[in-house]
C-alpha atoms as a PDB file:
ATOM      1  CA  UNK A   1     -12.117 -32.862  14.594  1.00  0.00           C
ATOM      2  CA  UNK A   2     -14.150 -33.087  11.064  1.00  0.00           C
ATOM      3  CA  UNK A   3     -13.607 -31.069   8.183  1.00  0.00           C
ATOM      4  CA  UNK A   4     -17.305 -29.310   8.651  1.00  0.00           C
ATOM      5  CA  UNK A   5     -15.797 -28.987  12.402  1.00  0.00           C
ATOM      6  CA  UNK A   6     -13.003 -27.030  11.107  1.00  0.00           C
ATOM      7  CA  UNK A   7     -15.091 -24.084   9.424  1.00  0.00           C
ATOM      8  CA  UNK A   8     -17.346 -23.793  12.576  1.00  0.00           C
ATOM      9  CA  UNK A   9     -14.689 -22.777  14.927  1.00  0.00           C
ATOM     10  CA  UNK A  10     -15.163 -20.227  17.587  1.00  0.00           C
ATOM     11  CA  UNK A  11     -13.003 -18.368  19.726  1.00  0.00           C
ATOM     12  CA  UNK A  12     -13.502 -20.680  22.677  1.00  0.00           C
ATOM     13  CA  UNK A  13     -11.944 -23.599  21.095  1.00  0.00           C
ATOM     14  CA  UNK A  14      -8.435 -24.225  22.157  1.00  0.00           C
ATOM     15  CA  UNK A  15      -5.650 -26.324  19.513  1.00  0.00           C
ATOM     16  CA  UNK A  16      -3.644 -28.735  22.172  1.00  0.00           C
ATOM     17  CA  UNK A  17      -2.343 -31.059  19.117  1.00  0.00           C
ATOM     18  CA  UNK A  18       0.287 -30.443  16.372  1.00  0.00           C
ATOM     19  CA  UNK A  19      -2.041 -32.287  14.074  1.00  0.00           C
ATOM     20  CA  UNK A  20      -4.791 -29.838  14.889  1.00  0.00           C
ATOM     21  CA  UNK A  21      -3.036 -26.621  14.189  1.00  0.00           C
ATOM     22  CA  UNK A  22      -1.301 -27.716  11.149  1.00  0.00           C
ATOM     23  CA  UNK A  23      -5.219 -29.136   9.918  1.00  0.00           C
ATOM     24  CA  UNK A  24      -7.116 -26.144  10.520  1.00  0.00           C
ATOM     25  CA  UNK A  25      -4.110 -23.613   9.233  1.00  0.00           C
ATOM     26  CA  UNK A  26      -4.031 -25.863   5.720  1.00  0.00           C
ATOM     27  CA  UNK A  27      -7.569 -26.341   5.165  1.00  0.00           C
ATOM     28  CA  UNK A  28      -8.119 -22.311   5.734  1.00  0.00           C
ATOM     29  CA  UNK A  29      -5.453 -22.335   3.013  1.00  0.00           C
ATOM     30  CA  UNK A  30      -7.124 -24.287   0.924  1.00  0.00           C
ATOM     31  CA  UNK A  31     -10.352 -22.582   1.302  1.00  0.00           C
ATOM     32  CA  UNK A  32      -9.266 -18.748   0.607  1.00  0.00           C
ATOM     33  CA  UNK A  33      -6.875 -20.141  -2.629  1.00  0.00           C
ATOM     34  CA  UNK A  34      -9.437 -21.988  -3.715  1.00  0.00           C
ATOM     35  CA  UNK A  35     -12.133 -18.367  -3.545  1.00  0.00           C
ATOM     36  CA  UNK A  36      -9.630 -16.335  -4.975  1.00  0.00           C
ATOM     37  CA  UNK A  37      -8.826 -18.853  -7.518  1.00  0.00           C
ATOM     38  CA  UNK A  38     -12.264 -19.424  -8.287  1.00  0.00           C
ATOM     39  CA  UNK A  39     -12.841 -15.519  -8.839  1.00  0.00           C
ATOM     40  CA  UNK A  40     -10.327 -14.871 -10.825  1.00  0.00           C
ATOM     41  CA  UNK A  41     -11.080 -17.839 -13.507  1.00  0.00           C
ATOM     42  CA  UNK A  42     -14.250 -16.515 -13.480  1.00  0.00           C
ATOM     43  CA  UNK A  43     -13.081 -13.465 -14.950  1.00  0.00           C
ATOM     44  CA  UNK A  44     -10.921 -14.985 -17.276  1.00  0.00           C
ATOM     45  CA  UNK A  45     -13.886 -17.364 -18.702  1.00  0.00           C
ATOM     46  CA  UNK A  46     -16.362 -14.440 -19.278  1.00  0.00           C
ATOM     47  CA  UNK A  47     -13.057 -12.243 -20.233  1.00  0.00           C
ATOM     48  CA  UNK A  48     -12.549 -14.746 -23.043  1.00  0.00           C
ATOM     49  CA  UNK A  49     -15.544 -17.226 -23.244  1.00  0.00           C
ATOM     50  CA  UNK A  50     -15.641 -16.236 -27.516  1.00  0.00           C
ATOM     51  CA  UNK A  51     -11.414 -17.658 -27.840  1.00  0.00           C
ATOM     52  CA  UNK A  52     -10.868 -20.663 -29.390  1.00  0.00           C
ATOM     53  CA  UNK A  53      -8.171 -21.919 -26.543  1.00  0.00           C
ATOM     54  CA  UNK A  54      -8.631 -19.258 -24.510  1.00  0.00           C
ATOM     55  CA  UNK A  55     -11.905 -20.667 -22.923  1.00  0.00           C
ATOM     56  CA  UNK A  56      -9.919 -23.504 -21.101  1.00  0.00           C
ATOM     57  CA  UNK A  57      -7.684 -21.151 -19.411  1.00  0.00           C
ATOM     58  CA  UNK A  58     -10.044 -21.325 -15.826  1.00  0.00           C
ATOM     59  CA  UNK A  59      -9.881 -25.020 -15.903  1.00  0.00           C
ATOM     60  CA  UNK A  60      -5.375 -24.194 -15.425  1.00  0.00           C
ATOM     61  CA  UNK A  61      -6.455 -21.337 -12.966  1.00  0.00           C
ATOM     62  CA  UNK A  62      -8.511 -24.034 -10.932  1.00  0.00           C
ATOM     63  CA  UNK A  63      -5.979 -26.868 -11.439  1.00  0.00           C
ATOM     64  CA  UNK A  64      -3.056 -24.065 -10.003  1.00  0.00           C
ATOM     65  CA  UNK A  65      -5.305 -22.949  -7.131  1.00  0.00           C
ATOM     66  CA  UNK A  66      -4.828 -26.737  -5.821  1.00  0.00           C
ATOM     67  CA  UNK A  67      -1.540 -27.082  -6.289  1.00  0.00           C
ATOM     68  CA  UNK A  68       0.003 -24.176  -5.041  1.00  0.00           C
ATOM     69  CA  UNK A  69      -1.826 -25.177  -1.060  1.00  0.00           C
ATOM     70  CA  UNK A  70      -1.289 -28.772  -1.950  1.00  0.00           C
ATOM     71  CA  UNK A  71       2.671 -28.590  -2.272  1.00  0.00           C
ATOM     72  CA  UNK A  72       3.615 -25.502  -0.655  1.00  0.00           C
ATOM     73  CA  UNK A  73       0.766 -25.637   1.699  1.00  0.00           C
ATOM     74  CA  UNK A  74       1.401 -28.660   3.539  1.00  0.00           C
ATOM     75  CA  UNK A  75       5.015 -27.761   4.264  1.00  0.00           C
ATOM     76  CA  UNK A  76       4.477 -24.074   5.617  1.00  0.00           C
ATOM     77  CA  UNK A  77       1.506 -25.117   7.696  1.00  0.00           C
ATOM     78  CA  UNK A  78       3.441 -27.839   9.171  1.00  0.00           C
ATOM     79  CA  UNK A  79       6.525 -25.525   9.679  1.00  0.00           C
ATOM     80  CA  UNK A  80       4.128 -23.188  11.326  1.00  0.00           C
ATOM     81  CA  UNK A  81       2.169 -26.433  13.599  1.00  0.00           C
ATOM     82  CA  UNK A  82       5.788 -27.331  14.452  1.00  0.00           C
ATOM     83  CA  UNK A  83       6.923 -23.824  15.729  1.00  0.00           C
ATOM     84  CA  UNK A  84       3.885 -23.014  17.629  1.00  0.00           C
ATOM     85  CA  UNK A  85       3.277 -26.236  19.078  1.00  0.00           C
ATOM     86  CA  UNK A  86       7.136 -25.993  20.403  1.00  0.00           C
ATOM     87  CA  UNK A  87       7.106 -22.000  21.576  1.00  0.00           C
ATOM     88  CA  UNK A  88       3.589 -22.190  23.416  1.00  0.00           C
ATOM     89  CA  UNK A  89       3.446 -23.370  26.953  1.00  0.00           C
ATOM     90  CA  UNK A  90      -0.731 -23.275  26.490  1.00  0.00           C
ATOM     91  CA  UNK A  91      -3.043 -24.142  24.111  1.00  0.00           C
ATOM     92  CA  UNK A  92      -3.094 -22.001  20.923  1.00  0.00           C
ATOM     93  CA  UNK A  93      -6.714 -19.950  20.045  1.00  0.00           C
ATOM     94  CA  UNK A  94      -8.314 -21.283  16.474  1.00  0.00           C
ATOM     95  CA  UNK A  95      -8.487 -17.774  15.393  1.00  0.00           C
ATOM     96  CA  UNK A  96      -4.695 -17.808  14.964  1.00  0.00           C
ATOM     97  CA  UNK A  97      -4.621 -20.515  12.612  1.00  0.00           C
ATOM     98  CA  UNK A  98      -7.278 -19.092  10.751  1.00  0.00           C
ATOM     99  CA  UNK A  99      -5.690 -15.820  10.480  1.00  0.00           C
ATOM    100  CA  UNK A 100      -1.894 -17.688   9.046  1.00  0.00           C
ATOM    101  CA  UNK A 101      -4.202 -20.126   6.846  1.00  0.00           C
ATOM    102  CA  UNK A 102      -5.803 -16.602   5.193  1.00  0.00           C
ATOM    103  CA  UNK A 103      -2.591 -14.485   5.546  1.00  0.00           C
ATOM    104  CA  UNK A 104      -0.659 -17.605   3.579  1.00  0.00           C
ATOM    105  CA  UNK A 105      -2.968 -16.611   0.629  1.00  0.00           C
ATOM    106  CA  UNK A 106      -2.689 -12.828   0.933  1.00  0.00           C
ATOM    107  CA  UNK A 107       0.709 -13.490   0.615  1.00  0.00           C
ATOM    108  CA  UNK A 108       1.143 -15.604  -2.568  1.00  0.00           C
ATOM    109  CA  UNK A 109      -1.170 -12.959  -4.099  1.00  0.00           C
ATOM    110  CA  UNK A 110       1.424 -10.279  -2.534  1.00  0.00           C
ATOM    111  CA  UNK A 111       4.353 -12.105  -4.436  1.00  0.00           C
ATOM    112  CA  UNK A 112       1.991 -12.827  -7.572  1.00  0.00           C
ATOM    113  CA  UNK A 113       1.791  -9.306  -8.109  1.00  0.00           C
ATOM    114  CA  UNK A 114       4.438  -7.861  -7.281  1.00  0.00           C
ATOM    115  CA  UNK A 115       8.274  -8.427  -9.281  1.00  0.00           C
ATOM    116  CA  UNK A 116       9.726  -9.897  -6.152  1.00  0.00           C
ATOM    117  CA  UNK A 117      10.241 -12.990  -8.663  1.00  0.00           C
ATOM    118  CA  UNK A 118      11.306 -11.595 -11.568  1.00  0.00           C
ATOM    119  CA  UNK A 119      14.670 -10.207 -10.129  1.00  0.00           C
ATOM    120  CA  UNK A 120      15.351 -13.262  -8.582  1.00  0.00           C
END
């Protein structure tokens, strides 16, 4: 399957292979961190576009959107490839990798926002 291949998907495509799952569920990942990344150094450039330092602060937003699927990505999609691959007699819809590669984003903004971290 080829990366353009991945973003096409429709509900009549089936995942058989581990690699598959844990490929579509990263790269979905990758795609919604990298939007909300995106957004949100877009408000910090125009939010401080006249600061001296302050201006290179999207360039770290961008840099942390990549790093945060890139490290932590790759492990939970592969945990999550690994665990459906074993529990599912059948093949697994595309729509469900989707849906974890999207919901892996909702929740690092969940814990981002919240002070889950700061009592730990």
């Amino acid at each position: 399957m080829a990366f353009m291949e991945v973003f096409g998907l429709t509900s009549k495509d089936k995942l058989n292979d581990w690699k598959e799952i844990w490929k579509i569920s990263f790269l979905w990942y990758m795609l919604s961190s990298f939007v909300v990344h995106a957004f949100s150094a877009s408000i910090s450039f125009f939010a401080l576009r006249k600061h001296r330092y302050g201006r290179f602060l999207p360039v770290l937003i961008l840099i942390i959107g990549f790093l945060g699927p890139i490290t932590a990505g790759v492990i939970s999609s592969a945990l999550f490839a690994f665990i459906i691959r074993t529990l599912t007699l059948s093949e697994l819809d595309a729509h469900f990798a989707i849906i974890f590669g999207c919901g892996q984003t909702l929740i690092t903004i969940f814990v981002s926002f919240s002070r889950i971290l700061a009592t730990l």
